[in-house]
N, C-alpha and C. Protein backbone atom coordinates (compact mmCIF):
# COMPACT_ATOMS: atom_id res chain seq x y z
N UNK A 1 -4.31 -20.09 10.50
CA UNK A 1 -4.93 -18.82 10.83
C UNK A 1 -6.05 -18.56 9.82
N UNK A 2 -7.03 -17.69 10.43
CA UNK A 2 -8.64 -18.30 9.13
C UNK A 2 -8.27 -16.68 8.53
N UNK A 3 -8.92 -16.44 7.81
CA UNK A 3 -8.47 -14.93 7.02
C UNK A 3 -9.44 -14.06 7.60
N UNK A 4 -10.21 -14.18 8.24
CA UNK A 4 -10.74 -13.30 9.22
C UNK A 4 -9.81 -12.81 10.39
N UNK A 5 -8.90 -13.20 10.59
CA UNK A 5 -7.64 -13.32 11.70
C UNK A 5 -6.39 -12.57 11.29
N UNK A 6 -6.70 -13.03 9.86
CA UNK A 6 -5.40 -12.55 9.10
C UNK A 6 -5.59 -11.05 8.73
N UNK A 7 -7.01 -10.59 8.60
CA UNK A 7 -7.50 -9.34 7.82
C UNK A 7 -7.70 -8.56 9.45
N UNK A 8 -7.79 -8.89 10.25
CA UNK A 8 -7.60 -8.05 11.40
C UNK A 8 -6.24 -7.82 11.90
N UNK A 9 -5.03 -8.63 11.97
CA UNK A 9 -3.92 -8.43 11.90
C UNK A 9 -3.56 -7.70 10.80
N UNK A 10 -3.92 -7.53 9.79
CA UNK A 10 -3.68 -6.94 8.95
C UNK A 10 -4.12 -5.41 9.56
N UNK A 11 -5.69 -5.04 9.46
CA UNK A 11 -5.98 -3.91 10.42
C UNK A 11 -5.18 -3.26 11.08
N UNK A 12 -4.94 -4.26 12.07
CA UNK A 12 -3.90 -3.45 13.08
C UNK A 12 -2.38 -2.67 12.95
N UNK A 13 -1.70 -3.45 11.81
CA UNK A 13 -0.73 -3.48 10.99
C UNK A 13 -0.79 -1.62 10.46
N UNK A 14 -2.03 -1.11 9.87
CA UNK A 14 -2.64 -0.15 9.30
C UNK A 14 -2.68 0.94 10.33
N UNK A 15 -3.38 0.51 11.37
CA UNK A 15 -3.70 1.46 12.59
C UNK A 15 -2.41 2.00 13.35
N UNK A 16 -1.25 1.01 13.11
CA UNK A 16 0.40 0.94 13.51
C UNK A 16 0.87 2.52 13.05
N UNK A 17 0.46 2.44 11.44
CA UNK A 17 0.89 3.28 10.62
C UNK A 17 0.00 4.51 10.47
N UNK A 18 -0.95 4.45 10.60
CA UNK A 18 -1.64 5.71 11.11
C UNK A 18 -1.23 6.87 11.62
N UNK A 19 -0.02 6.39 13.10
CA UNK A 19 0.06 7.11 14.19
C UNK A 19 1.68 7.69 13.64
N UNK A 20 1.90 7.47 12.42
CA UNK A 20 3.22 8.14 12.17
C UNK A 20 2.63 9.78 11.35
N UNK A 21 4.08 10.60 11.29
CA UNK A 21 3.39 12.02 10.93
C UNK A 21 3.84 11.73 9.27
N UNK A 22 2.52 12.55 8.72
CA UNK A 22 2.63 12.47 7.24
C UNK A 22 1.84 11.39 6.77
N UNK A 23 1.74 9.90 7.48
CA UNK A 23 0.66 9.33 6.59
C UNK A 23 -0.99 9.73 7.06
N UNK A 24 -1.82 9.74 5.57
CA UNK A 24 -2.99 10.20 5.91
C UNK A 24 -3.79 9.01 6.12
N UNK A 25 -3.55 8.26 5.23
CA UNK A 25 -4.25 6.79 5.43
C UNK A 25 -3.38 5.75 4.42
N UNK A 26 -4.06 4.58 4.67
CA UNK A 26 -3.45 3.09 3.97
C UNK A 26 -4.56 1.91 3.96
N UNK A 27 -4.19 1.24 2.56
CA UNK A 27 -5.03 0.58 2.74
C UNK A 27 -3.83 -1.32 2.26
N UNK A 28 -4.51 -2.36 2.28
CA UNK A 28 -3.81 -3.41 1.94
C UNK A 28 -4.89 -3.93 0.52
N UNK A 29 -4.32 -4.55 -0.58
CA UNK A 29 -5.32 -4.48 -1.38
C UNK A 29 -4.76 -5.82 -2.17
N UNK A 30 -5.23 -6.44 -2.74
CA UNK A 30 -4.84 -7.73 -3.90
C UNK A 30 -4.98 -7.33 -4.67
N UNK A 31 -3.68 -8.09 -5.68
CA UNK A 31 -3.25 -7.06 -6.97
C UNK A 31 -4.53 -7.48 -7.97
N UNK A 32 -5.35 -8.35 -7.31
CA UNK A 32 -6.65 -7.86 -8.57
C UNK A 32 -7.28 -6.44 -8.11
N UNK A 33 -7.03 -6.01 -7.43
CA UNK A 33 -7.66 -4.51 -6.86
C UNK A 33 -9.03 -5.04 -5.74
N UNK A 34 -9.20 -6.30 -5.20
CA UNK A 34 -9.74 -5.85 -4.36
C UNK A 34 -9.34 -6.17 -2.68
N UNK A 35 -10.19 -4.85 -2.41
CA UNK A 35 -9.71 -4.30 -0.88
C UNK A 35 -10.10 -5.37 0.25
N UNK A 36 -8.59 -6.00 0.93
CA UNK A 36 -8.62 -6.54 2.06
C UNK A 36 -8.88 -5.68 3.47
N UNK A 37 -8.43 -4.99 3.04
CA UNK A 37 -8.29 -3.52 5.01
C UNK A 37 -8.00 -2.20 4.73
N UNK A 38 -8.65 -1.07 5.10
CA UNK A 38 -8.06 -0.19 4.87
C UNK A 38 -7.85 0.66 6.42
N UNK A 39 -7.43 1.83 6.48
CA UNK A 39 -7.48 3.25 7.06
C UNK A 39 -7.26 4.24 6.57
N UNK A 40 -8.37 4.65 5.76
CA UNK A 40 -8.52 5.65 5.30
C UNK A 40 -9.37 6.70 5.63
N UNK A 41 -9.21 7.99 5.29
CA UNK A 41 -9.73 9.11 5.66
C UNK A 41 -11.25 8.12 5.27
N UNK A 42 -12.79 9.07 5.85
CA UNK A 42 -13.84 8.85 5.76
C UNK A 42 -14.22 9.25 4.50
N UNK A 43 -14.00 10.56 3.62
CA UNK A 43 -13.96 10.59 2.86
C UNK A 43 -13.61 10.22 1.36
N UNK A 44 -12.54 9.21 1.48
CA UNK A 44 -12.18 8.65 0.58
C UNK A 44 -13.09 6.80 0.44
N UNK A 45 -13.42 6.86 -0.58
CA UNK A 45 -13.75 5.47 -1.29
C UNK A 45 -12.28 4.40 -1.45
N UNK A 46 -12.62 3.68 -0.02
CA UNK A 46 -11.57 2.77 0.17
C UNK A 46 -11.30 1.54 -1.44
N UNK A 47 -12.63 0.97 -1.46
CA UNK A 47 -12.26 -0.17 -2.33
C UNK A 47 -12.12 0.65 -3.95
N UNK A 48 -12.58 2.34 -4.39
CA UNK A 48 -12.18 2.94 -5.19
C UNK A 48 -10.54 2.66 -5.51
N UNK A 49 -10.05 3.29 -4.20
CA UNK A 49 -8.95 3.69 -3.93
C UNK A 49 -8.10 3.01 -4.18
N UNK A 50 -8.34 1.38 -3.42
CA UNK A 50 -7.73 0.07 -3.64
C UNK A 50 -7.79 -0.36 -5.17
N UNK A 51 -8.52 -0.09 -5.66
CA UNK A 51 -8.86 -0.83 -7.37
C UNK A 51 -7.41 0.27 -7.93
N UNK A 52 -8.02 1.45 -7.71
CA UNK A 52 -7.12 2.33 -8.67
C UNK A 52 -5.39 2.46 -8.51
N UNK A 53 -5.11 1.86 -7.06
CA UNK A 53 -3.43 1.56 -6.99
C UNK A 53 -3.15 0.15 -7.53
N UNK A 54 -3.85 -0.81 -7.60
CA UNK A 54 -3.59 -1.81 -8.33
C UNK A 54 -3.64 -1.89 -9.63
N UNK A 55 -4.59 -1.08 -9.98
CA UNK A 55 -4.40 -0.70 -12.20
C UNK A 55 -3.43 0.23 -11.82
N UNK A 56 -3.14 0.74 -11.30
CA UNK A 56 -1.75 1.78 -11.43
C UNK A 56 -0.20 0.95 -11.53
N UNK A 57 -0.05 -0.23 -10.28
CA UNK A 57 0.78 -0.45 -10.40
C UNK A 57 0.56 -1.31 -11.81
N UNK A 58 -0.28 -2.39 -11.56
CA UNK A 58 -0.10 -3.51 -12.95
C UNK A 58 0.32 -2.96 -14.05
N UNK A 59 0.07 -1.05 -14.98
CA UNK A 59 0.11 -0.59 -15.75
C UNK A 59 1.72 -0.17 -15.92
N UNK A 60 2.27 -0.20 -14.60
CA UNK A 60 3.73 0.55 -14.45
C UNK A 60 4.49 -0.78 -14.83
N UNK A 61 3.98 -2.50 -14.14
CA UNK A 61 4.38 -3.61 -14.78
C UNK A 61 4.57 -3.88 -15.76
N UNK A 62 3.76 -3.70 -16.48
CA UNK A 62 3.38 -3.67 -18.16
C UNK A 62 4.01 -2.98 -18.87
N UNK A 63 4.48 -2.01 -18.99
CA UNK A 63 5.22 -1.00 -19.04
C UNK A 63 6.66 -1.29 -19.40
N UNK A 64 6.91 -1.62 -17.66
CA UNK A 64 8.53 -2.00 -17.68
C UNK A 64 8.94 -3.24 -18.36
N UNK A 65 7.98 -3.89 -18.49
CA UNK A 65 8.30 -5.38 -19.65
C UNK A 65 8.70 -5.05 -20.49
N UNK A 66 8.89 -4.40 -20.90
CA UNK A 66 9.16 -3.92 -22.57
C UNK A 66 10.53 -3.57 -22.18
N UNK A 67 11.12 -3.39 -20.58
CA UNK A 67 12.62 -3.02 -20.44
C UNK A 67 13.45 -4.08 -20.05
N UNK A 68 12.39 -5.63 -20.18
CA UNK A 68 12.76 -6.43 -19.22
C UNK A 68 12.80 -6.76 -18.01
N UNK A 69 11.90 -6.22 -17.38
CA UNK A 69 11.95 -6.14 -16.13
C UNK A 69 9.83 -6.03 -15.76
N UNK A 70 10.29 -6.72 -14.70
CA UNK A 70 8.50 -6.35 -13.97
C UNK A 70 8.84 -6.03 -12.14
N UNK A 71 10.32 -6.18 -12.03
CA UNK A 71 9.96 -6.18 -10.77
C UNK A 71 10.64 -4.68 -10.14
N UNK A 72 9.10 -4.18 -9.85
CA UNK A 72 9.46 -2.74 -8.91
C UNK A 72 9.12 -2.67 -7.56
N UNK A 73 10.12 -1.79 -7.34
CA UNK A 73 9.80 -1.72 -5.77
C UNK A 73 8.87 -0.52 -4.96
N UNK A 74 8.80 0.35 -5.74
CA UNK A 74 7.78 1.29 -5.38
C UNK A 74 7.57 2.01 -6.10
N UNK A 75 5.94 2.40 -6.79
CA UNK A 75 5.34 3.19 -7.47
C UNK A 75 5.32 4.43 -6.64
N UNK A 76 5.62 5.84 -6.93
CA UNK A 76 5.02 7.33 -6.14
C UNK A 76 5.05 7.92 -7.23
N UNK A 77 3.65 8.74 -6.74
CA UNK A 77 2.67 9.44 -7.17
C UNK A 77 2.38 10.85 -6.91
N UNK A 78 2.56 11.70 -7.15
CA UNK A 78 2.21 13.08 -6.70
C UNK A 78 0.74 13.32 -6.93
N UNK A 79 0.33 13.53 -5.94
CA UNK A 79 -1.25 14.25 -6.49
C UNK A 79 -1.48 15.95 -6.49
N UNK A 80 -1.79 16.40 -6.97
CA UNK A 80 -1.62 17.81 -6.92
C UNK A 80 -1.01 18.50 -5.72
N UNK A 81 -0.72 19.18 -5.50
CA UNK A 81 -0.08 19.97 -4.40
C UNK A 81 0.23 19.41 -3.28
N UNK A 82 -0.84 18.45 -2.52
CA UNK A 82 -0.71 17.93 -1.08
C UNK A 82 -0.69 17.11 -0.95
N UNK A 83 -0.88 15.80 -2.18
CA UNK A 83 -0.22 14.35 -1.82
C UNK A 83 0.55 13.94 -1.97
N UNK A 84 0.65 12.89 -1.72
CA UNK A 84 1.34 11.45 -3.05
C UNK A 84 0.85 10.27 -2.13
N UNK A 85 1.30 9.39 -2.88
CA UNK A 85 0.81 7.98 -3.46
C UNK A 85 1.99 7.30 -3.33
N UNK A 86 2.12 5.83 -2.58
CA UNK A 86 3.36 5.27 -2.51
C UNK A 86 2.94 3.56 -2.47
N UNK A 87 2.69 3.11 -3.75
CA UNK A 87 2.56 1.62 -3.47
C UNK A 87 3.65 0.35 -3.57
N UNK A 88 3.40 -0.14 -2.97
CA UNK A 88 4.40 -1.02 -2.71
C UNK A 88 3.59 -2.55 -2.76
N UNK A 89 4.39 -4.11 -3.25
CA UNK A 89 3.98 -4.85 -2.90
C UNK A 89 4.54 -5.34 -2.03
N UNK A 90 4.03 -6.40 -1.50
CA UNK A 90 3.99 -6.83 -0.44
C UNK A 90 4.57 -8.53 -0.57
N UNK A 91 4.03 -9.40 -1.90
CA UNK A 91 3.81 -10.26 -2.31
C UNK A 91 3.26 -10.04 -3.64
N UNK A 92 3.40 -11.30 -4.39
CA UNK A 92 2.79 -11.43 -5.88
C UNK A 92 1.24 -10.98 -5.90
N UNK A 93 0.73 -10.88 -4.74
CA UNK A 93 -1.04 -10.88 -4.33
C UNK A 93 -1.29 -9.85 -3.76
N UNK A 94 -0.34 -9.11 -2.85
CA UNK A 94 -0.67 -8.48 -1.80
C UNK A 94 0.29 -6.99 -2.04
N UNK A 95 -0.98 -5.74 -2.07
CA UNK A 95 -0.42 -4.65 -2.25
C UNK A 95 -0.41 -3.68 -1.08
N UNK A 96 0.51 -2.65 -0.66
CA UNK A 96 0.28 -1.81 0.47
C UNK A 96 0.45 -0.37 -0.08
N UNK A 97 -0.72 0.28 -0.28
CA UNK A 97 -0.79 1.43 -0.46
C UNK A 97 -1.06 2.75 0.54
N UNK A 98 0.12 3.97 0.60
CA UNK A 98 -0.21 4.78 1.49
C UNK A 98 -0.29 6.13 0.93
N UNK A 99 -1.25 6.37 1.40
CA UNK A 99 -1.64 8.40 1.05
C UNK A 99 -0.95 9.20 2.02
N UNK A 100 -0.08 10.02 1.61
CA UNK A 100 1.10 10.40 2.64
C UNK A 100 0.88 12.15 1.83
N UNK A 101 0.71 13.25 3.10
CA UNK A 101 1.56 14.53 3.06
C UNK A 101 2.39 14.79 1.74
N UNK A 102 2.47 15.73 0.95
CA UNK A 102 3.49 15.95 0.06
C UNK A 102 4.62 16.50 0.71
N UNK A 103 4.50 16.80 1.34
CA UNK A 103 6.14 17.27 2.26
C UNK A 103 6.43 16.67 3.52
N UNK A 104 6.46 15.51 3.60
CA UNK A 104 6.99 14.56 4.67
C UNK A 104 8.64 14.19 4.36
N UNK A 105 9.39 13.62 5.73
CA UNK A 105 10.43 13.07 5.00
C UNK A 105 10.21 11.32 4.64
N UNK A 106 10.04 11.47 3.15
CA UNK A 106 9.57 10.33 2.78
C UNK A 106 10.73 9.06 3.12
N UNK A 107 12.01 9.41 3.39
CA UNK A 107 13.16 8.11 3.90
C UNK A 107 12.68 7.54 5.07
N UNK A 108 12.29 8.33 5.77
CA UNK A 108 11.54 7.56 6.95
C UNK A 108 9.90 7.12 7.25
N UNK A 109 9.12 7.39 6.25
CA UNK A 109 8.06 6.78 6.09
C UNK A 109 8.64 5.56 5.37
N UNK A 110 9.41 5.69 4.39
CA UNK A 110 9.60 4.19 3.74
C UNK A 110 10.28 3.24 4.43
N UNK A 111 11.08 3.24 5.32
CA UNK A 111 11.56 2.56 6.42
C UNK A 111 10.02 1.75 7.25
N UNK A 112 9.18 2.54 7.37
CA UNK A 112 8.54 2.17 8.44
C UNK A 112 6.96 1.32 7.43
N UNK A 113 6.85 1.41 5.97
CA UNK A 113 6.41 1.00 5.28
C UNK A 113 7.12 -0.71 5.16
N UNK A 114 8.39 -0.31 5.07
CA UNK A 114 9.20 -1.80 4.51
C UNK A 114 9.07 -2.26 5.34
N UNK A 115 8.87 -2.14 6.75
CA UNK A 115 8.57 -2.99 8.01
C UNK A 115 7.42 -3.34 8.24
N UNK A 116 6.16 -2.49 7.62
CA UNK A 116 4.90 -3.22 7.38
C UNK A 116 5.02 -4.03 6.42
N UNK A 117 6.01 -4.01 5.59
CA UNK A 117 5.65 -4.93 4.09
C UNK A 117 6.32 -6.30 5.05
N UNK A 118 7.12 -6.25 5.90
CA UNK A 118 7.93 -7.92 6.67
C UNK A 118 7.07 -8.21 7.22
N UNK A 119 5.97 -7.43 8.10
CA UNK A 119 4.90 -8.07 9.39
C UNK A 119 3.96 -8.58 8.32
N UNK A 120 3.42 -8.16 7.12
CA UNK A 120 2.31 -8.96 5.99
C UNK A 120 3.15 -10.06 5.76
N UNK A 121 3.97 -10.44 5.57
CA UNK A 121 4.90 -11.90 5.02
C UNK A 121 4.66 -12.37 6.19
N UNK A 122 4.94 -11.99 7.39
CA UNK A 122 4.96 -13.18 8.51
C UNK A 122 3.57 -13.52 8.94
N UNK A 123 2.74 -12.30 8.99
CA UNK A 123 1.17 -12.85 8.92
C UNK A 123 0.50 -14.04 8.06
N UNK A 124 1.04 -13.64 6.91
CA UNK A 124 0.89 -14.39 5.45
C UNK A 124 1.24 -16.14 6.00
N UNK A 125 2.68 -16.21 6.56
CA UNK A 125 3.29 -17.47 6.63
C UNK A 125 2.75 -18.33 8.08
N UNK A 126 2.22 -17.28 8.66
CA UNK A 126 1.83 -17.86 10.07
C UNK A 126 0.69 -19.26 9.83
């Protein structure tokens, strides 16, 4: 599969998640911070956006080394009053970040996140 194939499956993957209530947008990003796909509001600076959840998580990595540990399963973020921030990887390479409602029920956005994080592995392996 050529990665032009893969980054539109990916797309679509995004557009999936769109249509649930509470997320505002998402983007897929490599943990060097740069942006493979997004859906994000128009207003927001996608490959900004993408850089700054990947120094976020790598920093939370770094971090937890010192506890022994690097492996997390999800960074969240509150942003003032009406967000948060929920990154997740995907793979050693591959990050999925979503801008979600501050008052959603977040158990079931993360359900439907962890099922985007299985369709990127099988894209990935295809």
């Amino acid at each position: 599969m050529s990665s032009e194939d893969r980054t539109e499956e990916f797309h679509d993957l995004l557009m999936n998640l769109e249509v649930i209530s509470g997320i505002i947008g998402t983007a897929i990003v490599k943990s060097n911070g740069l942006l493979i796909t997004s859906s994000l509001p128009r207003d927001i600076d996608d490959r900004k956006f993408g850089a700054m959840a990947a120094t976020m998580l790598g920093a939370v990595e770094t971090a937890t080394s010192a506890l022994g540990t690097t492996n997390i399963n999800n960074l969240t973020v509150e942003l003032g009053d009406d967000y948060q921030l929920i990154v997740m990887k995907a793979t050693d390479q591959i990050i999925l970040v979503s801008l979600l409602d501050l008052n959603v029920n977040l158990g079931l956005i993360l359900i439907e996140i962890e099922e985007t994080i299985k369709k990127i592995k099988e894209i990935l392996i295809a």
